[in-house]
Protein backbone atom coordinates (compact mmCIF):
# COMPACT_ATOMS: atom_id res chain seq x y z
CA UNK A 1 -24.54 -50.00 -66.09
CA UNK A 2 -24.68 -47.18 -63.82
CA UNK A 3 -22.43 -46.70 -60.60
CA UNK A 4 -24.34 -45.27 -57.58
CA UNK A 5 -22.73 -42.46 -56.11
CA UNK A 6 -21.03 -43.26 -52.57
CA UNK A 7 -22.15 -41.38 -49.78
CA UNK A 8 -19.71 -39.77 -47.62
CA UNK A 9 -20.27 -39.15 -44.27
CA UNK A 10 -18.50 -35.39 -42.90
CA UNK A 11 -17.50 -35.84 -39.18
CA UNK A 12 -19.56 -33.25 -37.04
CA UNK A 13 -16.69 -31.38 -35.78
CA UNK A 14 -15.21 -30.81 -39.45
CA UNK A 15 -18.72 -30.01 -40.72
CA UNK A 16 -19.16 -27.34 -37.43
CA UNK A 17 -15.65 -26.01 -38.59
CA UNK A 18 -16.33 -25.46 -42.09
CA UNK A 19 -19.80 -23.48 -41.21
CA UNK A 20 -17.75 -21.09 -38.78
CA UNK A 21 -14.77 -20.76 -41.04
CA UNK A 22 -16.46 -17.69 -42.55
CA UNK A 23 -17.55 -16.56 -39.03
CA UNK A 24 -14.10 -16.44 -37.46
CA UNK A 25 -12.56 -14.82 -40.58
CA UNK A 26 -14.76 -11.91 -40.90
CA UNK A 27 -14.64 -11.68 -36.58
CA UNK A 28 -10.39 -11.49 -37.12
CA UNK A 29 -10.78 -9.16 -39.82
CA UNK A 30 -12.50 -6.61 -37.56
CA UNK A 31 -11.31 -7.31 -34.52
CA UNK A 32 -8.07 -5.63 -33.45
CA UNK A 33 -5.56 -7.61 -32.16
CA UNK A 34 -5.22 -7.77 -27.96
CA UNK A 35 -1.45 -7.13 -27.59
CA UNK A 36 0.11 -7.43 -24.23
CA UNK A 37 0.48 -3.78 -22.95
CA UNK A 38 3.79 -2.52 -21.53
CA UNK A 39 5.55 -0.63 -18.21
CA UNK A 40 8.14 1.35 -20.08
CA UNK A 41 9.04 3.12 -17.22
CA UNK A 42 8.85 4.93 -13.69
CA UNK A 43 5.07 4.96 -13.08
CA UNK A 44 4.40 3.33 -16.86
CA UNK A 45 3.23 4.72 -19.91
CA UNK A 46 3.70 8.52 -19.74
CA UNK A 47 4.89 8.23 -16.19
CA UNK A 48 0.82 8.35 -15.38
CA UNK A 49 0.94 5.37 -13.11
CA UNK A 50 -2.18 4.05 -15.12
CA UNK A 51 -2.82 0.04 -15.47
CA UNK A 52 -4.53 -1.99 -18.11
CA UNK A 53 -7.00 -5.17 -17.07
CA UNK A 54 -8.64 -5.84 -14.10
CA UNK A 55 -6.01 -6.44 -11.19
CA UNK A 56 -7.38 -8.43 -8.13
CA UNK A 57 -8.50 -6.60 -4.64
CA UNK A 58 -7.14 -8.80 -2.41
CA UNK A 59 -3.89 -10.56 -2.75
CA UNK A 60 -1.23 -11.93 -0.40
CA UNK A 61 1.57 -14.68 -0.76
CA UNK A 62 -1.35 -17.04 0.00
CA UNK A 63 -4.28 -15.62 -2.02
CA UNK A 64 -4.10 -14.40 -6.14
CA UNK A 65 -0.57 -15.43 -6.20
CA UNK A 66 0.57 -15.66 -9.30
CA UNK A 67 4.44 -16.19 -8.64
CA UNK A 68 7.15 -14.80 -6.07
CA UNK A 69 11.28 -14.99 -6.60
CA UNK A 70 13.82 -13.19 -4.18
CA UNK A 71 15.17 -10.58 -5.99
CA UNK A 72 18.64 -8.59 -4.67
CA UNK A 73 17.82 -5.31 -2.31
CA UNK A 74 16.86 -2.40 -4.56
CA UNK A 75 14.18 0.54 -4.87
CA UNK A 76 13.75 0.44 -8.84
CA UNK A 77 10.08 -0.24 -9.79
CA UNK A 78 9.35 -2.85 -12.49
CA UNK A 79 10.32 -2.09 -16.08
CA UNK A 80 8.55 -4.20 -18.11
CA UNK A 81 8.05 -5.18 -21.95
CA UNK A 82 6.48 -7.58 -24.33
CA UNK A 83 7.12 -11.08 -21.83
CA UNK A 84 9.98 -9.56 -19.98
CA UNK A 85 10.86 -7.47 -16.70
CA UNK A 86 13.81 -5.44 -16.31
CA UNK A 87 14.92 -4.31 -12.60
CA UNK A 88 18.56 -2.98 -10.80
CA UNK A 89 19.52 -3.65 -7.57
CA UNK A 90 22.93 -4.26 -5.01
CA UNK A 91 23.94 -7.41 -5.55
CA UNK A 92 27.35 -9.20 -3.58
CA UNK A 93 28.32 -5.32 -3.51
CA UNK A 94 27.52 -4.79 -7.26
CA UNK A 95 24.85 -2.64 -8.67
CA UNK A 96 23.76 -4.83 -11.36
CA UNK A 97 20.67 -4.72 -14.04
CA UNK A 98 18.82 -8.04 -14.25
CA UNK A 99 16.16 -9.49 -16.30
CA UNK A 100 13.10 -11.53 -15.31
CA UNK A 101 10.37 -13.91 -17.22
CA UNK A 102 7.11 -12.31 -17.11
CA UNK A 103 5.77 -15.51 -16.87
CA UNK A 104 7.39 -17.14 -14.04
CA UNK A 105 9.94 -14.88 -12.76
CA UNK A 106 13.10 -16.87 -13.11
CA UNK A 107 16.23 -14.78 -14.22
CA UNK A 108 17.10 -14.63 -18.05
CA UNK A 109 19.67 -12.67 -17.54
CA UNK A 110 21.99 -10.23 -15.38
CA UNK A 111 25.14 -7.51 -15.69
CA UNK A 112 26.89 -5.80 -13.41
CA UNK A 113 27.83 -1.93 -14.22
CA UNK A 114 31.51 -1.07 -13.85
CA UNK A 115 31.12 1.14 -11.10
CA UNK A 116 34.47 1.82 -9.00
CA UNK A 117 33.02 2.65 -5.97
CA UNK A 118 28.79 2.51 -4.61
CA UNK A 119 27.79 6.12 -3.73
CA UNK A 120 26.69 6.24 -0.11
CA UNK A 121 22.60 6.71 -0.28
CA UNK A 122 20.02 7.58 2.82
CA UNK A 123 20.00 5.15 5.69
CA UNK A 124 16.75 3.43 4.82
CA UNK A 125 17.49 4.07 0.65
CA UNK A 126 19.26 2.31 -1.72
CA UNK A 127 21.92 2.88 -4.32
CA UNK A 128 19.44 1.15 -7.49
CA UNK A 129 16.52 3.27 -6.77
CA UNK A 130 16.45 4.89 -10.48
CA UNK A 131 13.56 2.82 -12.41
CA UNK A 132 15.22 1.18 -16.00
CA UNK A 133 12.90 2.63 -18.86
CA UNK A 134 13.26 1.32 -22.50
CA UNK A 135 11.73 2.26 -25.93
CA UNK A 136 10.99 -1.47 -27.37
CA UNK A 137 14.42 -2.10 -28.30
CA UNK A 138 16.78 -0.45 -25.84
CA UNK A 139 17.03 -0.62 -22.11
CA UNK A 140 18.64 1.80 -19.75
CA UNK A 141 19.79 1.51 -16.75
CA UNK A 142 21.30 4.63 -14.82
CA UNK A 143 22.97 4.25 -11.42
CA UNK A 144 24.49 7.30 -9.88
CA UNK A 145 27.84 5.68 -8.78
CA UNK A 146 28.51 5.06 -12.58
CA UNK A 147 26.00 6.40 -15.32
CA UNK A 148 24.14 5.26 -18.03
CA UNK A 149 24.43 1.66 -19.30
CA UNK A 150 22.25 0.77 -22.17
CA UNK A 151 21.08 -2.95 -23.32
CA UNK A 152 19.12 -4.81 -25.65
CA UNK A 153 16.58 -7.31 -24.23
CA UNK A 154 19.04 -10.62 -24.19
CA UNK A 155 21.26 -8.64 -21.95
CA UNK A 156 23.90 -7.70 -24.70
CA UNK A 157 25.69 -4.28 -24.05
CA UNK A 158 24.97 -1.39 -26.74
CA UNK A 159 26.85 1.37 -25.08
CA UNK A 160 27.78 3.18 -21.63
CA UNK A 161 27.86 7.02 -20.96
CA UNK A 162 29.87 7.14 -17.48
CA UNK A 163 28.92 10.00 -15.57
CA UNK A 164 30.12 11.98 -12.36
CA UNK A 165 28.61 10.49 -8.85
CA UNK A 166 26.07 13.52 -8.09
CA UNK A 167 27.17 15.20 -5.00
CA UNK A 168 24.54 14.38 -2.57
CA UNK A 169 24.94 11.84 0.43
CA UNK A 170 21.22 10.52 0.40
CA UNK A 171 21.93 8.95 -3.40
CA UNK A 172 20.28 9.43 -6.84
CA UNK A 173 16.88 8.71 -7.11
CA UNK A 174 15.67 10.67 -9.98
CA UNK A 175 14.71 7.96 -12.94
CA UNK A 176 15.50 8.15 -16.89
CA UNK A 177 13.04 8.57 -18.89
CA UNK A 178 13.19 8.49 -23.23
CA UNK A 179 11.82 10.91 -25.25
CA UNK A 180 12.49 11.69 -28.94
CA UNK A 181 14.74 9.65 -29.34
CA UNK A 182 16.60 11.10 -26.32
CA UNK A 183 17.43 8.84 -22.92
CA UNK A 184 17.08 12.36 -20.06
CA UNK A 185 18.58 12.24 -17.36
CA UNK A 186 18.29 15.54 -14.66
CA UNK A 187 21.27 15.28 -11.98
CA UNK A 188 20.31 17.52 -9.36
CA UNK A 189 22.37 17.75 -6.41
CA UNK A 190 24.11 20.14 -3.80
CA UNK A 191 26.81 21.29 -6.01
CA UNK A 192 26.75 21.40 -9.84
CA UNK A 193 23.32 20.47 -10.81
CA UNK A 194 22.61 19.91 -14.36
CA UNK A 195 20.51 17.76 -17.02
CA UNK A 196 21.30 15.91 -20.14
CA UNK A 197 19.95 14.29 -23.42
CA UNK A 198 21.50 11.05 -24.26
CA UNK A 199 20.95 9.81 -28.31
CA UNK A 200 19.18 6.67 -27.28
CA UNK A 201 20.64 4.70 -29.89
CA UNK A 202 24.67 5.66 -29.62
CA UNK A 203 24.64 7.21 -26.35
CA UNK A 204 26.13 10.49 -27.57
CA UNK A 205 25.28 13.45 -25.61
CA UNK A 206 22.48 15.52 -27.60
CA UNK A 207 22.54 18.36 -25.50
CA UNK A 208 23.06 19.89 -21.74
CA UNK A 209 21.48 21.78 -19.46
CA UNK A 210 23.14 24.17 -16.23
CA UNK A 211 20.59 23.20 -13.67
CA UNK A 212 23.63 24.99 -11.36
CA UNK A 213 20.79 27.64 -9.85
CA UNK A 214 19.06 24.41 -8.07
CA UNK A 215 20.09 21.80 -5.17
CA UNK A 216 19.10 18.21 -4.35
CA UNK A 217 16.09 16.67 -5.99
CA UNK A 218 14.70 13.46 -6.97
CA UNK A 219 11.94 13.85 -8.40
CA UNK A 220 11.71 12.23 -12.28
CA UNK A 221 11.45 14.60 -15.58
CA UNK A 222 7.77 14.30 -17.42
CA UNK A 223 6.92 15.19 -20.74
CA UNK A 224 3.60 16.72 -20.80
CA UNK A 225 1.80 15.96 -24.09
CA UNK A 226 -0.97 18.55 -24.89
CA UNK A 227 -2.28 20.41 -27.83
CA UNK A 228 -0.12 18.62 -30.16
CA UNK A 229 3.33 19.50 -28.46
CA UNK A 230 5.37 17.60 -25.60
CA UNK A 231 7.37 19.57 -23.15
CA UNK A 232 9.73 18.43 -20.64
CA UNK A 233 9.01 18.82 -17.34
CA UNK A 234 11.53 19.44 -14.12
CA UNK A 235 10.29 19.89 -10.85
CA UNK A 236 13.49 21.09 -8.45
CA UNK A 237 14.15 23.01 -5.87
CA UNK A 238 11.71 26.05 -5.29
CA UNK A 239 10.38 25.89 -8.59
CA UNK A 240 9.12 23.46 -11.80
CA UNK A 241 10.25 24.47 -15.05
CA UNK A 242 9.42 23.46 -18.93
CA UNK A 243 11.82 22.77 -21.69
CA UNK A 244 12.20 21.92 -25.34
CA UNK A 245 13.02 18.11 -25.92
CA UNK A 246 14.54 19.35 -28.66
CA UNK A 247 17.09 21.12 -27.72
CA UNK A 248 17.06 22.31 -24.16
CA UNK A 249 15.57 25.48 -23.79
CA UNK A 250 13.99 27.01 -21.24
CA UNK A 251 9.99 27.35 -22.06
CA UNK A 252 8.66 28.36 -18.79
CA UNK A 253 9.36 28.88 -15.37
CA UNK A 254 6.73 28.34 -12.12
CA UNK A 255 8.08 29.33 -8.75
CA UNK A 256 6.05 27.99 -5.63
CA UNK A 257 7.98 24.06 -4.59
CA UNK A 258 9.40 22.48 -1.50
CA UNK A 259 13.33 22.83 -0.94
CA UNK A 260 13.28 19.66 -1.94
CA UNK A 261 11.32 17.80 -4.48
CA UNK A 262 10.88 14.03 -4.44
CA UNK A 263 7.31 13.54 -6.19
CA UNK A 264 7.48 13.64 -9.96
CA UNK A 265 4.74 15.54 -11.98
CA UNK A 266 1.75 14.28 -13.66
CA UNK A 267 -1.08 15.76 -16.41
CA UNK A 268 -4.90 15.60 -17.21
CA UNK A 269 -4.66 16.72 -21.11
CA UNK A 270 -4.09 20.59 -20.76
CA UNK A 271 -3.77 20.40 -17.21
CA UNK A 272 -0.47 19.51 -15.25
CA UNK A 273 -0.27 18.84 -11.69
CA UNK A 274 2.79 19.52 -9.40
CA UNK A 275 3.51 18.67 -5.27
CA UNK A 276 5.78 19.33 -3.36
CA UNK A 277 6.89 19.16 0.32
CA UNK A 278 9.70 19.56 3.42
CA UNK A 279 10.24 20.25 6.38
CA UNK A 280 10.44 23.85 6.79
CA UNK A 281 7.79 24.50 4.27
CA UNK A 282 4.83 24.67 6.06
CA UNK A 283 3.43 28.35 7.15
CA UNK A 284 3.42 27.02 10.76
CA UNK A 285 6.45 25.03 10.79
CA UNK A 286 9.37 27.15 8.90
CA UNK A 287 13.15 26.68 9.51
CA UNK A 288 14.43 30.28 9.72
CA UNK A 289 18.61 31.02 9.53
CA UNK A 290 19.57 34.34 11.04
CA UNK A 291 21.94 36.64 9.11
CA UNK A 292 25.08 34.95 8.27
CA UNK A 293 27.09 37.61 10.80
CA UNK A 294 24.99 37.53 13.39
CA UNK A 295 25.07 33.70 13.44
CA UNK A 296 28.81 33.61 13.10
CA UNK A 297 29.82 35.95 15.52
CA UNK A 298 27.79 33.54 17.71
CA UNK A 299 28.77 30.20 16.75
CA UNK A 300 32.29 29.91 15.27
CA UNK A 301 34.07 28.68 18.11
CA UNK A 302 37.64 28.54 16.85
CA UNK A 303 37.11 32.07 14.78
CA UNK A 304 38.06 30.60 11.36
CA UNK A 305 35.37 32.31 9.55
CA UNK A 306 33.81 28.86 8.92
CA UNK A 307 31.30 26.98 10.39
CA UNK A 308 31.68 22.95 11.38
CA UNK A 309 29.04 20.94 12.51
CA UNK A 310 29.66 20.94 16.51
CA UNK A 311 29.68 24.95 15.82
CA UNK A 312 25.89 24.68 15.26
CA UNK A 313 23.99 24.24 17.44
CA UNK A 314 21.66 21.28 18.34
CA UNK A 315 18.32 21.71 16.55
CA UNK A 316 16.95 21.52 13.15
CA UNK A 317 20.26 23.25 11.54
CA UNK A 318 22.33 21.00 12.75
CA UNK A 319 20.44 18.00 11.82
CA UNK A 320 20.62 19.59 7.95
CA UNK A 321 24.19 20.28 8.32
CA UNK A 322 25.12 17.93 5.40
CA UNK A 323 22.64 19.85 3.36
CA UNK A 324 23.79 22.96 4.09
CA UNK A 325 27.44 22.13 4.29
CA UNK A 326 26.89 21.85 0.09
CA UNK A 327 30.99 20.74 -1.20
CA UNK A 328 30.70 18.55 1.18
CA UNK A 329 33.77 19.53 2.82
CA UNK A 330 32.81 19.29 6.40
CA UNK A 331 32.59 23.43 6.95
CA UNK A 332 30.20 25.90 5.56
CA UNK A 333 31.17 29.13 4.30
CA UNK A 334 29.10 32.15 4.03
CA UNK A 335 28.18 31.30 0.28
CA UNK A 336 26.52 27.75 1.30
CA UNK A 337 25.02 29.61 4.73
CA UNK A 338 23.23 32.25 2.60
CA UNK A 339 22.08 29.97 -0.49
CA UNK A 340 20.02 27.84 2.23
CA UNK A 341 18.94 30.91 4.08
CA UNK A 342 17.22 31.91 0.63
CA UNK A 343 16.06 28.31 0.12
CA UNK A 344 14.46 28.16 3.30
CA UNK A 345 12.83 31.58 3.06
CA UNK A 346 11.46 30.83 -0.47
CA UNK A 347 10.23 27.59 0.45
CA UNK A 348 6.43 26.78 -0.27
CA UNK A 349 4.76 22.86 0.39
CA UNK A 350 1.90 22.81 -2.17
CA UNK A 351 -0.59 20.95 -4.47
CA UNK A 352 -0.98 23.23 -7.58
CA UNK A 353 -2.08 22.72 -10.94
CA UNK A 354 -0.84 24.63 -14.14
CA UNK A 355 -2.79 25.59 -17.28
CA UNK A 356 -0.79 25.00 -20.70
CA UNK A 357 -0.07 27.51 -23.15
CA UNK A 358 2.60 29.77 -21.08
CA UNK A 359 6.35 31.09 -21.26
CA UNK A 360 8.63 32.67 -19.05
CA UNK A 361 7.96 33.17 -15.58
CA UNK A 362 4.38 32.00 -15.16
CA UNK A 363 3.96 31.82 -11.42
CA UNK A 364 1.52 34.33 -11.82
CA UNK A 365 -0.58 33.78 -14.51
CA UNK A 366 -0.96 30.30 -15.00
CA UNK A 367 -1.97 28.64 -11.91
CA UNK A 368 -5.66 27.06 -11.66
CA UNK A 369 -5.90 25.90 -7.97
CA UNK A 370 -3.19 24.74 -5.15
CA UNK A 371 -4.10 23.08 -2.04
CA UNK A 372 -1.23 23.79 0.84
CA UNK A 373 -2.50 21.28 3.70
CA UNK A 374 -2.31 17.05 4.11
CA UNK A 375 0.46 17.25 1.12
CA UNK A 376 2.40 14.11 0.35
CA UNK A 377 6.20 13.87 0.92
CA UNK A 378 7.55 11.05 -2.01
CA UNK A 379 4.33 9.62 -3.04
CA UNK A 380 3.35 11.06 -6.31
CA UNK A 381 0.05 11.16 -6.71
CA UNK A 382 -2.15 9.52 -9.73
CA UNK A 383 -4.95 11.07 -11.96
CA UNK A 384 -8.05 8.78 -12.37
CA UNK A 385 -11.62 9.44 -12.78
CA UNK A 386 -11.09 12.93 -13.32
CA UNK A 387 -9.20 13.07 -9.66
CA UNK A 388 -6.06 13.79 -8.19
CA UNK A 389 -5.69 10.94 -5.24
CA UNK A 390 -2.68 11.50 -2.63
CA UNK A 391 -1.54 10.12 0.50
CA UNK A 392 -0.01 11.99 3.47
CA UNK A 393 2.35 9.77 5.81
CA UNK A 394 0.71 8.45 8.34
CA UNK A 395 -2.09 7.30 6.05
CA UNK A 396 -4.33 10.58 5.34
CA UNK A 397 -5.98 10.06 1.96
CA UNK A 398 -7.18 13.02 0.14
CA UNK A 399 -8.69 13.13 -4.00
CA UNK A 400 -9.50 16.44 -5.27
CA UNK A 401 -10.97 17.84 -8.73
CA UNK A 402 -8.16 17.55 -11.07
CA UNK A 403 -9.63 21.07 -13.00
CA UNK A 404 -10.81 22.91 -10.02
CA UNK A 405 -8.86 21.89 -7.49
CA UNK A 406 -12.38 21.32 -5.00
CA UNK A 407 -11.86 18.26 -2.49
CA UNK A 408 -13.34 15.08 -2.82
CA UNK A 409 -12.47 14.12 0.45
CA UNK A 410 -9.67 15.34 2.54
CA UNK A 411 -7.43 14.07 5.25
CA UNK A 412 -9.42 11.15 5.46
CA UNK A 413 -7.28 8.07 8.09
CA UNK A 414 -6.50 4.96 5.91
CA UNK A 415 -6.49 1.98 8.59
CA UNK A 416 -2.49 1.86 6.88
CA UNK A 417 -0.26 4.26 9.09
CA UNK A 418 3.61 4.79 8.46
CA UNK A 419 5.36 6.45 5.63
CA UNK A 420 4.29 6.50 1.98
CA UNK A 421 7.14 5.85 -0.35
CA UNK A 422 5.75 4.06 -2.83
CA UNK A 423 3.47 6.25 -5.67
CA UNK A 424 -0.06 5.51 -6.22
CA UNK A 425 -0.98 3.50 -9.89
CA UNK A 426 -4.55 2.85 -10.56
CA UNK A 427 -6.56 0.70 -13.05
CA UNK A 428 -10.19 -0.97 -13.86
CA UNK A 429 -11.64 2.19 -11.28
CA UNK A 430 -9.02 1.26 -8.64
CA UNK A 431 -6.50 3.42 -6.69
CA UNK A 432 -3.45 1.03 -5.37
CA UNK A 433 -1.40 2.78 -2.67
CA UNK A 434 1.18 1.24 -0.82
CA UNK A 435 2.50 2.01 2.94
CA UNK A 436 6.36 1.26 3.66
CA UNK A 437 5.02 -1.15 5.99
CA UNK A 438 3.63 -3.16 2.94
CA UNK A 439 0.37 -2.35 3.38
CA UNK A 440 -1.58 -2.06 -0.31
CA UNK A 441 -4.89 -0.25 0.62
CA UNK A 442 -7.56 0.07 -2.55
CA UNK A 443 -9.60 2.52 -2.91
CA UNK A 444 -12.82 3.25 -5.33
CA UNK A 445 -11.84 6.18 -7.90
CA UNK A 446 -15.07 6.78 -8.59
CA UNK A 447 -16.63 7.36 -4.68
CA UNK A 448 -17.15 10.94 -2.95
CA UNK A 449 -15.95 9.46 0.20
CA UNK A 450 -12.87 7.26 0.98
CA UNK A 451 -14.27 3.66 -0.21
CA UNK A 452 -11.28 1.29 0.61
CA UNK A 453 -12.26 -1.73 -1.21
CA UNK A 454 -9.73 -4.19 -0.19
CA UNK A 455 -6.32 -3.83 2.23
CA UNK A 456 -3.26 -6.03 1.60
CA UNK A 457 -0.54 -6.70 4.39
CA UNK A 458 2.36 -8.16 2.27
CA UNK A 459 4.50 -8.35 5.05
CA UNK A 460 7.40 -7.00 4.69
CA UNK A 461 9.02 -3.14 3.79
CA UNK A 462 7.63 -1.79 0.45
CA UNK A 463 9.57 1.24 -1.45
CA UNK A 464 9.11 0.75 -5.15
CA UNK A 465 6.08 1.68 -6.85
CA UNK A 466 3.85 -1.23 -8.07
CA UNK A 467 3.08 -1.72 -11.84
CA UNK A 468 -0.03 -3.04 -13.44
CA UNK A 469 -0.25 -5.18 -16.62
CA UNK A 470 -3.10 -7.08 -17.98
CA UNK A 471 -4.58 -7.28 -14.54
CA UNK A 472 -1.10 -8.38 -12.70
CA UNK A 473 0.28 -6.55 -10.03
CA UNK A 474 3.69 -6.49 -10.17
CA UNK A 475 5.31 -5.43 -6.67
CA UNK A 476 8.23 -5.19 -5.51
CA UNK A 477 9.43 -5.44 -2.11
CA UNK A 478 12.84 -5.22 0.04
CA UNK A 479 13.24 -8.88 -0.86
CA UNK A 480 10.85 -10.06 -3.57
CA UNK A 481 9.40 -9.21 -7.08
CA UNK A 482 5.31 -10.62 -6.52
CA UNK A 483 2.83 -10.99 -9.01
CA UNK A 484 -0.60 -10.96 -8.24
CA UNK A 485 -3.58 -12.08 -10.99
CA UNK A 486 -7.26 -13.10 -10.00
């Protein structure tokens, strides 16, 4: 007797799954994996200020909100990795590093440093300006009233490397960055200025640097990658110089900055691109000191030989009497009158771009193109498209060539006046730049006039430069951390 065979019947959804089993395996086996991309530091990966995804073009706590949370008062941009953002800020009177879901924004985590005292910082500034930056594994945190504090990602200490307060009454504001292993950190102030590599595991100093030639800046190091080499890059005071990460030294030298420099560099390949500007820099607006003995004979009142601040007199001196007054001390000697003379006299607000490939002094020999007019004063400018986009305060908008230095457009009125503290970041053909007011104008990278493409009144004071990940703006304002997502 034979048995008939049974029929079985396959559901449709297993039989569909079965036929595109071999489908999905061979798509997984060449198809890369999508990993969430990273903010490691100021102005992101390679301090560029360049996105990933497709962030929205119009956004407000009402429109592409993805989540807000009050944050404490701070100027450090987002620092953010893997499903986690790290940010410092003045909190019940401590400085304190704190730790936010990327998904939500609620706190995982906080730590106060063990500073003994807050260093004083400019009247609209902040004491937790300096951005966190991490490699993966480690984050650091650097506040100038204590040092360097370094953390894992659940908030557990790994080590501390206090450091002197920098002596400078408008705060630090220069960021850490990591590089070869090393955490840098450049301290230049009024008296003493100096960098140092940090081992970014230990916290064991690496090496130093006398920076003692240079005064106040706050601008943060880059490393220029190019032709298979990475070199360090410091803009100061009157000049931007190169050094090894390895160890130091000195590579190269290019005179030609502000007396100040707040904007931080930035590179197209084989091309790097410096700005700089202050007051006094300008060819029709310099700040000129008469000889020291002229002056004094003049001025000093009580015939001490020094000079205090009622001895000069009312004008644009006086008003930089802190900066010239350099100890601090509350009189200026000849030595501090004569170093700002110089600095004042040397002074030079410009654009420029450098070519690589040079050593020593290279003022001369490797400079493509500078552009001296409509110069930003903290904003640091972004690369896109080939471009170099700024913004002057007040809201002038200029892109130029990145290689040639020709204009784009120039001077061109954003409907966005005030001051621009914030630096630009771009992504998906965007330019995002951001007003103090908390206006977030974007523009079109790719257009030979200004195209503003969207304009976004948050509402409230905005200092810290916005990142972008995976198409979410992350922004920071005086009281919030937003994130914005079509």
């Amino acid at each position: 007797m034979k048995c008939a065979a049974r029929k079985t019947r396959v559901p449709q959804s297993l039989l569909i799954s079965m036929l595109l089993r071999p489908l999905l395996l061979s798509t997984l086996l060449i198809t890369p994996c999508l990993a969430e991309s990273n903010w490691p530091q100021f102005r992101g990966e390679g301090g560029l200020g360049i996105g990933t995804g497709k962030p929205p073009l119009e956004f407000s706590s009402e429109k592409n909100l993805k989540w807000q949370v009050e944050v404490p008062f701070g100027h450090s941009s987002p620092c953010i990795w893997g499903g986690k953002i790290a940010l410092t800020g003045l909190d019940g009177g401590k400085l304190v590093t704190f730790c936010l879901s990327r998904a939500d924004g609620r706190e995982l985590w906080h730590a106060a440093a063990p500073a003994e005292k807050v260093e004083g910082a400019h009247r609209i500034g902040s004491p937790a300006t300096p951005t966190c930056c991490t490699d993966g594994t480690r984050l650091i945190a650097y506040f100038g009233s204590y040092g360097v504090l370094a953390y894992d990602w659940n908030g557990k200490m790994l080590w501390q490397k206090p450091l002197p307060s920098p002596i400078v009454e408008f705060g630090t504001s220069a960021s850490p960055i990591i590089a070869d292993g090393k955490v840098i950190i450049v301290a230049d102030q009024d008296v003493g200025s100096y960098m140092i590599a940090l081992d970014v595991k230990t916290g064991t100093p690496v090496w130093r640097v006398d920076r003692s030639e240079f005064r106040r800046s706050f601008s943060t190091p880059f490393i220029w990658r190019h032709d298979r080499i990475e070199e360090l890059i410091v803009s100061g005071s009157l000049m931007t110089r190169s050094y090894d990460l390895k160890d130091g030294k000195l590579r190269w030298s290019a005179s030609g900055m502000a007396r100040v420099s707040n904007t931080s560099p930035i590179a197209m390949g084989d091309v790097l691109i410096v700005c700089g500007w202050n007051a006094g820099g300008d060819p029709d607006d310099r700040v000129e000191m008469e000889p020291h003995e002229s002056f004094l004979a003049a001025h000093d009142a009580d015939k001490n030989g020094l000079l205090s601040e009622t001895e000069f007199p009312a004008g644009p001196l006086r008003d930089r009497f802190t900066i010239i007054d350099a100890d601090k001390n509350g009189t200026v000697n000849q030595a501090e009158y004569d170093a700002m003379r110089a600095i004042f006299a040397k002074a030079a607000n410009q654009l420029f771009a450098i070519k690589a490939g040079g050593s020593g002094d290279i003022t001369d020999t490797h400079l493509l193109w500078r552009q001296t007019k409509h110069l930003p004063y903290v904003f640091s400018p972004v690369i896109t498209n080939g471009r170099v986009f700024t913004v002057k305060g007040g809201g002038l908008a200029s892109a130029y060539d990145a290689k040639s230095g020709s204009p784009i457009f120039q001077a061109e009125r954003l409907d966005a006046s005030g001051e621009y503290y914030a630096s630009a970041v771009s992504a998906h053909g965007r330019v995002y730049v951001t007003s103090q007011r908390g206006v977030v104008s974007v523009l079109d990278a790719a257009s030979d006039t200004l195209k503003v493409l969207g304009k976004n009144d948050l509402k409230e004071p905005v200092f810290a430069s916005p990142a972008i990940v995976d198409g979410v703006i992350y922004l920071r304002t005086n009281k919030r951390l937003c994130a914005f997502e079509e």
